[in-house]
N, C-alpha and C. Protein backbone atom coordinates (compact mmCIF):
# COMPACT_ATOMS: atom_id res chain seq x y z
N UNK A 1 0.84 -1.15 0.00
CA UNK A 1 0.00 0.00 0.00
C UNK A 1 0.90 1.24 0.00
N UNK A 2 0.77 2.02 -1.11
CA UNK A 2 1.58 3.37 -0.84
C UNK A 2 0.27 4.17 -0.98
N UNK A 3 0.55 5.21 -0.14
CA UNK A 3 -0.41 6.54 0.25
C UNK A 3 0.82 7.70 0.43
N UNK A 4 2.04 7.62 0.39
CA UNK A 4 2.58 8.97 0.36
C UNK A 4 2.14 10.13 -0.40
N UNK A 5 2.31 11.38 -0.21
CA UNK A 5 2.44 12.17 -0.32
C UNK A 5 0.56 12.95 -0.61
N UNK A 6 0.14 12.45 0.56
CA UNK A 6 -1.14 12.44 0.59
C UNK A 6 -2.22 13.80 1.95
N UNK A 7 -1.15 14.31 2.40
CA UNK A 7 -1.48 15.08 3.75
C UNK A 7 -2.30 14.72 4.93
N UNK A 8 -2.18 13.32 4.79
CA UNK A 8 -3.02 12.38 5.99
C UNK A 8 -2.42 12.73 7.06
N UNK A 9 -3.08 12.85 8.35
CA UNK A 9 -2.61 13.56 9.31
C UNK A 9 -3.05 12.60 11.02
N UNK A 10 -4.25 11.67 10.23
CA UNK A 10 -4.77 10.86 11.15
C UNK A 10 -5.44 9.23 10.17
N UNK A 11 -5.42 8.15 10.63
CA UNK A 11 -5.75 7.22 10.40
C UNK A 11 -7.40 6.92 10.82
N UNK A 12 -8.31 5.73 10.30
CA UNK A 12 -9.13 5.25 10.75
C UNK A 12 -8.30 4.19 11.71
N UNK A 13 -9.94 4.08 13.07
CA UNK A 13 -9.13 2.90 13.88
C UNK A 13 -9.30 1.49 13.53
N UNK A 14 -9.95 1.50 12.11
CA UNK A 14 -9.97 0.24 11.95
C UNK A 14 -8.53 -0.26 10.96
N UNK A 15 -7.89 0.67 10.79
CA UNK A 15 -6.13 0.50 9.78
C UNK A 15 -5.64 -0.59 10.29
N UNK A 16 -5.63 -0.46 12.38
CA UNK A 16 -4.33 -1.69 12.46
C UNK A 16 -5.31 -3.13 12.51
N UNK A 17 -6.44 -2.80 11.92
CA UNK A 17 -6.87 -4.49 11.10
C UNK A 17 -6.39 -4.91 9.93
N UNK A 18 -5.88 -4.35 9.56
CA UNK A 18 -5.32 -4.64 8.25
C UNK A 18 -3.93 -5.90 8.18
N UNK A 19 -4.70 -7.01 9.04
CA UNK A 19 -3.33 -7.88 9.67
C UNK A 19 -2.23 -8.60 8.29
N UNK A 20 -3.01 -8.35 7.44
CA UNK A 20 -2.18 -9.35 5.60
C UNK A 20 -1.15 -8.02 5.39
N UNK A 21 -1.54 -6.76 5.47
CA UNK A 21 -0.91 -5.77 5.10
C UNK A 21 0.51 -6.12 5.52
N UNK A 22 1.33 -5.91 4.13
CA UNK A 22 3.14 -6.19 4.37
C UNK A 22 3.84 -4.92 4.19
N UNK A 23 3.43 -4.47 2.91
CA UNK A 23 4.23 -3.18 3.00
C UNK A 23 3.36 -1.88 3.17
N UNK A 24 3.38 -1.15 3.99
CA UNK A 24 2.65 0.14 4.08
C UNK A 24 3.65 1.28 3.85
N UNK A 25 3.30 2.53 2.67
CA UNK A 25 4.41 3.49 2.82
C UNK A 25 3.33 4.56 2.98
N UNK A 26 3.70 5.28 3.68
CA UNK A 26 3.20 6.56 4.03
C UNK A 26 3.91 7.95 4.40
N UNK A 27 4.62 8.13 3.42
CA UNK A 27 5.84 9.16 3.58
C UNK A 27 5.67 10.56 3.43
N UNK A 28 5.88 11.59 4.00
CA UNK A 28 5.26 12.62 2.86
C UNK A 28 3.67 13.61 3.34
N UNK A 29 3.72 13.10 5.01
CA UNK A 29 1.91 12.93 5.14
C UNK A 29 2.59 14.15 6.37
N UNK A 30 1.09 13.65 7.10
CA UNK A 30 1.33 14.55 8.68
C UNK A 30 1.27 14.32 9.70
N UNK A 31 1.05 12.93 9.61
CA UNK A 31 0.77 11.83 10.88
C UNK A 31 1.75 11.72 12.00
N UNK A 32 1.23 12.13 13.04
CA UNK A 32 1.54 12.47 14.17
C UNK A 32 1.60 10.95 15.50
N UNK A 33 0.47 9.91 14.81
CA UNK A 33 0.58 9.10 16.15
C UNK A 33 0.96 8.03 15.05
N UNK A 34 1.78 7.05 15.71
CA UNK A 34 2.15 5.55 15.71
C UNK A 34 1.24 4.79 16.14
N UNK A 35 0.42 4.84 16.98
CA UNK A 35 -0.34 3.57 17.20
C UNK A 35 -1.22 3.33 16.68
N UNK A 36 -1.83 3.49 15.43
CA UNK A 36 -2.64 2.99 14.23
C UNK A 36 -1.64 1.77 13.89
N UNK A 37 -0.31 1.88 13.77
CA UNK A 37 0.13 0.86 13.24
C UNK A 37 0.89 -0.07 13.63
N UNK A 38 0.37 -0.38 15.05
CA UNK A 38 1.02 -1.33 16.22
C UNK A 38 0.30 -2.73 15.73
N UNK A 39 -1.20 -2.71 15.44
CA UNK A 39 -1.56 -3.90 15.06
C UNK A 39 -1.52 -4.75 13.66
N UNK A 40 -0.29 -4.07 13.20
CA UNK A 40 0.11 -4.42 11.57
C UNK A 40 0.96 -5.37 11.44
N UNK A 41 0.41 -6.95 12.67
CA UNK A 41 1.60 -7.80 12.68
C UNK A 41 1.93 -8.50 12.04
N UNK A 42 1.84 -8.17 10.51
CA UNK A 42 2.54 -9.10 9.17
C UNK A 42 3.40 -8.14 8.27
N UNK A 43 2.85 -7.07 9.13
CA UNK A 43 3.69 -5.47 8.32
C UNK A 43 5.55 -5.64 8.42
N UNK A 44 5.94 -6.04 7.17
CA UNK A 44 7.34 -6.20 7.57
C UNK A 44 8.24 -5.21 6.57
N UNK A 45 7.12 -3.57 6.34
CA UNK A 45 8.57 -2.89 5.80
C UNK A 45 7.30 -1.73 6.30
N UNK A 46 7.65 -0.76 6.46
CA UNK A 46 6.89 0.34 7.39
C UNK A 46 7.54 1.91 6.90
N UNK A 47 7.22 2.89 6.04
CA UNK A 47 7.55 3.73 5.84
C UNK A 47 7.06 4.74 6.39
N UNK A 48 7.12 5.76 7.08
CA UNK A 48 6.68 6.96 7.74
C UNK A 48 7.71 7.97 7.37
N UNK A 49 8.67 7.74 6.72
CA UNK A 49 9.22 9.00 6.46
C UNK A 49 8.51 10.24 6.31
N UNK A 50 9.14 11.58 6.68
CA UNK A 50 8.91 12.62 6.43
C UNK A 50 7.14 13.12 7.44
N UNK A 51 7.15 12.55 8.59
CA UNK A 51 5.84 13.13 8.15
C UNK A 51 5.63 13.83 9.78
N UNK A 52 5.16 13.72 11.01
CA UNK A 52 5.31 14.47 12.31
C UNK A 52 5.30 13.86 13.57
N UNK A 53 5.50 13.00 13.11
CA UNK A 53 5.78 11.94 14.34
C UNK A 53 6.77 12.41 15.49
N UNK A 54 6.55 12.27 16.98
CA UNK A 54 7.44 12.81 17.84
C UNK A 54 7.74 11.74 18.77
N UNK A 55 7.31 10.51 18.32
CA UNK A 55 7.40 9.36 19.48
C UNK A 55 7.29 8.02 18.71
N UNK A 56 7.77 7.04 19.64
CA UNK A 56 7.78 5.29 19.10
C UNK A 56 7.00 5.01 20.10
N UNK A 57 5.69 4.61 19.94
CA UNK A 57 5.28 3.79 21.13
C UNK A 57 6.12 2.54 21.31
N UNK A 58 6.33 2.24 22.76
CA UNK A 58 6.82 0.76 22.81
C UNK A 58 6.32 -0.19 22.35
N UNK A 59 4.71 -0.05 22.45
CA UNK A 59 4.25 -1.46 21.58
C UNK A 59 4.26 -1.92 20.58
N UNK A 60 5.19 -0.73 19.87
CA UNK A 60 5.81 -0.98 18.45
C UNK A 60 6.72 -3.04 18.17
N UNK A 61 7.01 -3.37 19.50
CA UNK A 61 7.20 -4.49 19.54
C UNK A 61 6.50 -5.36 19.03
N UNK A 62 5.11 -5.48 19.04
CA UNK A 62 4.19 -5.97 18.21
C UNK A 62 4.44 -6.36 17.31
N UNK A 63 4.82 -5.36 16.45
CA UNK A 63 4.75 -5.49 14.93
C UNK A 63 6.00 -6.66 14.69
N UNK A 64 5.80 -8.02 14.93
CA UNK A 64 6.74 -9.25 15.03
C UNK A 64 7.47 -9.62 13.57
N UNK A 65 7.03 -8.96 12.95
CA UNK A 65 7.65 -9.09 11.20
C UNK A 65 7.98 -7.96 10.61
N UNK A 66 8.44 -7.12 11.49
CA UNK A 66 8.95 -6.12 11.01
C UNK A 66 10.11 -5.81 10.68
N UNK A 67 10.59 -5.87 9.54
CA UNK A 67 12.20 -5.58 9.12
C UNK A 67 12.90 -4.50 8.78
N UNK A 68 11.99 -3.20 7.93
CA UNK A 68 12.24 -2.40 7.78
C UNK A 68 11.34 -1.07 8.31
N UNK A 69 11.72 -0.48 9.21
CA UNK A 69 11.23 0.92 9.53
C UNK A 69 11.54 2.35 9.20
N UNK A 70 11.33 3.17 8.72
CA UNK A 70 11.45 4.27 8.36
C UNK A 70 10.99 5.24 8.84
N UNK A 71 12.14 6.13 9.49
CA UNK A 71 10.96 7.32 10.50
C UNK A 71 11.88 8.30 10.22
N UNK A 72 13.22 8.47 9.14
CA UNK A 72 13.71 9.69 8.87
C UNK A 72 12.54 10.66 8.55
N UNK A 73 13.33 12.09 8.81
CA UNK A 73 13.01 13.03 8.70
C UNK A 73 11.55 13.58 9.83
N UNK A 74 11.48 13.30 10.65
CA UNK A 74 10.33 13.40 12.28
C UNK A 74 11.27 14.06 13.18
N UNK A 75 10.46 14.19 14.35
CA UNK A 75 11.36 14.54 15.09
C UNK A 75 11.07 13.79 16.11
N UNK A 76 11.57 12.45 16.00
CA UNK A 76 11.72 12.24 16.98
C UNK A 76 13.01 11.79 17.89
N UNK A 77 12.92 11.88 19.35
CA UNK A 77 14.34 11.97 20.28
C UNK A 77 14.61 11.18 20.91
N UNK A 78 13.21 9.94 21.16
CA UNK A 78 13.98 9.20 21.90
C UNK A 78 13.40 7.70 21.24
N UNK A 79 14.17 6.09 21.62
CA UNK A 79 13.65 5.20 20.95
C UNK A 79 13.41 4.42 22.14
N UNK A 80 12.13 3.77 22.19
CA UNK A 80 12.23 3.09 23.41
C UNK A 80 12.73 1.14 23.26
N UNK A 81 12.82 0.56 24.37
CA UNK A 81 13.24 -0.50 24.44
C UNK A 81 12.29 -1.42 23.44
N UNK A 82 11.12 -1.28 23.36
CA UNK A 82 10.12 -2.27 22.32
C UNK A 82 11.00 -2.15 21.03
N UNK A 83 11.53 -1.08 20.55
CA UNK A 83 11.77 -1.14 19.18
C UNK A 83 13.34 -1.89 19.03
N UNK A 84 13.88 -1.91 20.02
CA UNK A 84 14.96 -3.18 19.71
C UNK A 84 14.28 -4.70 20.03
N UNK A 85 13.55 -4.79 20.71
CA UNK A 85 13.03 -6.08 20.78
C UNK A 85 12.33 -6.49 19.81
N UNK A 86 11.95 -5.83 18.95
CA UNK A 86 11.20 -6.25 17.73
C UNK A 86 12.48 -6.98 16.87
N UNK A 87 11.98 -8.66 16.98
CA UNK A 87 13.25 -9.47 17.07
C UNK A 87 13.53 -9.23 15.56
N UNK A 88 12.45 -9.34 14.15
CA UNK A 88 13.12 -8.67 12.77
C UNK A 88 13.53 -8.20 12.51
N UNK A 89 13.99 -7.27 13.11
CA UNK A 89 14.28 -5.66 12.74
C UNK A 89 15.70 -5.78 12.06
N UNK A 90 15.62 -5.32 11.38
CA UNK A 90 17.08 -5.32 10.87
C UNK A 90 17.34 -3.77 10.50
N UNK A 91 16.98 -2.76 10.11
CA UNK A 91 16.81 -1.92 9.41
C UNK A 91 15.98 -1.10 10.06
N UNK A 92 16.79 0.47 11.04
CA UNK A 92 15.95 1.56 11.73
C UNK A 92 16.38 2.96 11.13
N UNK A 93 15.85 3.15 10.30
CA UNK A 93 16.27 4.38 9.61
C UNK A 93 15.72 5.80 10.09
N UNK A 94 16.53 6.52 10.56
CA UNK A 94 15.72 7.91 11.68
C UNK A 94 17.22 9.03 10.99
N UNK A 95 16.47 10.25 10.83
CA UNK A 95 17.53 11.12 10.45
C UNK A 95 16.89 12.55 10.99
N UNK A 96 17.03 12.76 12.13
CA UNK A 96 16.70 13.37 13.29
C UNK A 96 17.98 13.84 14.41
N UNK A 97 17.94 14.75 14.83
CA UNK A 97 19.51 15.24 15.50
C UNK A 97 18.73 15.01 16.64
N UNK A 98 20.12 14.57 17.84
CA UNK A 98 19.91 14.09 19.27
C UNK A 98 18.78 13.10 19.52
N UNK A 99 18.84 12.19 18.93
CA UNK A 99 18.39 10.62 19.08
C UNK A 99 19.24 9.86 20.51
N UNK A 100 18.45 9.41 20.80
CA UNK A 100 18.45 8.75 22.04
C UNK A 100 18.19 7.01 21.82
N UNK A 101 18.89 6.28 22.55
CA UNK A 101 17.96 4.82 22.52
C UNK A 101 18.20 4.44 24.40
N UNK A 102 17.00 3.94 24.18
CA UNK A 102 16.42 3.97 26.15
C UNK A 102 17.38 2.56 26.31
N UNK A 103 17.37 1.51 25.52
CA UNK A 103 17.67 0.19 26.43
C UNK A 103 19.18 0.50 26.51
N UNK A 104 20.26 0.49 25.74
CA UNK A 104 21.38 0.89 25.80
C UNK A 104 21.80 2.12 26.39
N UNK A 105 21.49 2.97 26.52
CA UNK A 105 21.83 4.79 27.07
C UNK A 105 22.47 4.80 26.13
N UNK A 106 22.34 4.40 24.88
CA UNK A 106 23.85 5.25 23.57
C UNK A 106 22.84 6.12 22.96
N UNK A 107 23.54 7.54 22.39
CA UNK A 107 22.86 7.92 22.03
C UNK A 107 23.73 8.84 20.93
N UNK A 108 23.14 9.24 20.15
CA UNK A 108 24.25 9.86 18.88
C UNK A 108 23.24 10.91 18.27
N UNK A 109 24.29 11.91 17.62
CA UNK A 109 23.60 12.83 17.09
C UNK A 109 24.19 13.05 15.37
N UNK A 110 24.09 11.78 14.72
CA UNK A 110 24.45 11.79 13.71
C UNK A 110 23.52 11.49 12.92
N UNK A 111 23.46 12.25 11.20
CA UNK A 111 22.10 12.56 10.53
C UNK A 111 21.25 10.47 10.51
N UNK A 112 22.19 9.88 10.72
CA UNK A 112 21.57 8.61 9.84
C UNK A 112 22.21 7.51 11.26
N UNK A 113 20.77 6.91 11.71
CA UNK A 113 20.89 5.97 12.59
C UNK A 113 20.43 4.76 12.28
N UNK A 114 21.19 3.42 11.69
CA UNK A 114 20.97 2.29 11.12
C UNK A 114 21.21 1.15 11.97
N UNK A 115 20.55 0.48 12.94
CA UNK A 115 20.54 -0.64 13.75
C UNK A 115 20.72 -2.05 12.94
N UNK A 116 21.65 -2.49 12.97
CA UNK A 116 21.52 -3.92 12.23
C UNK A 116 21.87 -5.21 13.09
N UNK A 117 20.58 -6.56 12.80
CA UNK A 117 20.87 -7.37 13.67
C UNK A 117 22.35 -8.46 12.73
């Protein structure tokens, strides 16, 4: 499903039914909350680039097939412990200054933060 560049700013709550959904891109928008897409647990490439996001919910763990995430260009500062436990993950793409990650205390302020398992 691509919907970028669409000025969506809010989801229906029925989105995180969308359990078959694999790739969702939504780049480009204005969407502010993450948890529309906590229940997207077959979702295994996740684009949010560009859009107003200021937070990871932890229950981002959920999303158990998740390999690729994309949250460059947001602002967000800090990453919480769910999003390393999301055991797929291979691929955390954030390009945001003064990034934080909670489970480790490392934290870097460099444009491009890439977690690989």
């Amino acid at each position: 499903m691509d919907v970028s560049d669409n000025e969506i700013d809010s989801l229906p709550a029925k989105f995180g039914e969308l359990r078959w959904l694999r790739v969702a891109r939504l780049s480009r928008n204005q969407i502010v909350d993450m948890r529309p897409f906590v229940g997207l647990t077959n979702c295994e490439e996740l684009d949010l680039s560009q859009n107003k996001i200021t937070e990871i919910p932890s229950t981002i763990a959920h999303m158990t097939s998740l390999v690729t995430l994309d949250l460059s260009r947001n602002d967000i500062r800090d990453i919480p412990a769910g999003v390393c436990k999301a055991w797929r993950l291979h691929v955390l793409l954030l390009v945001c200054p003064f990034v934080s990650v909670d489970e480790t205390g490392v934290s870097t302020t460099s444009n491009l933060l890439q977690l690989s398992k």
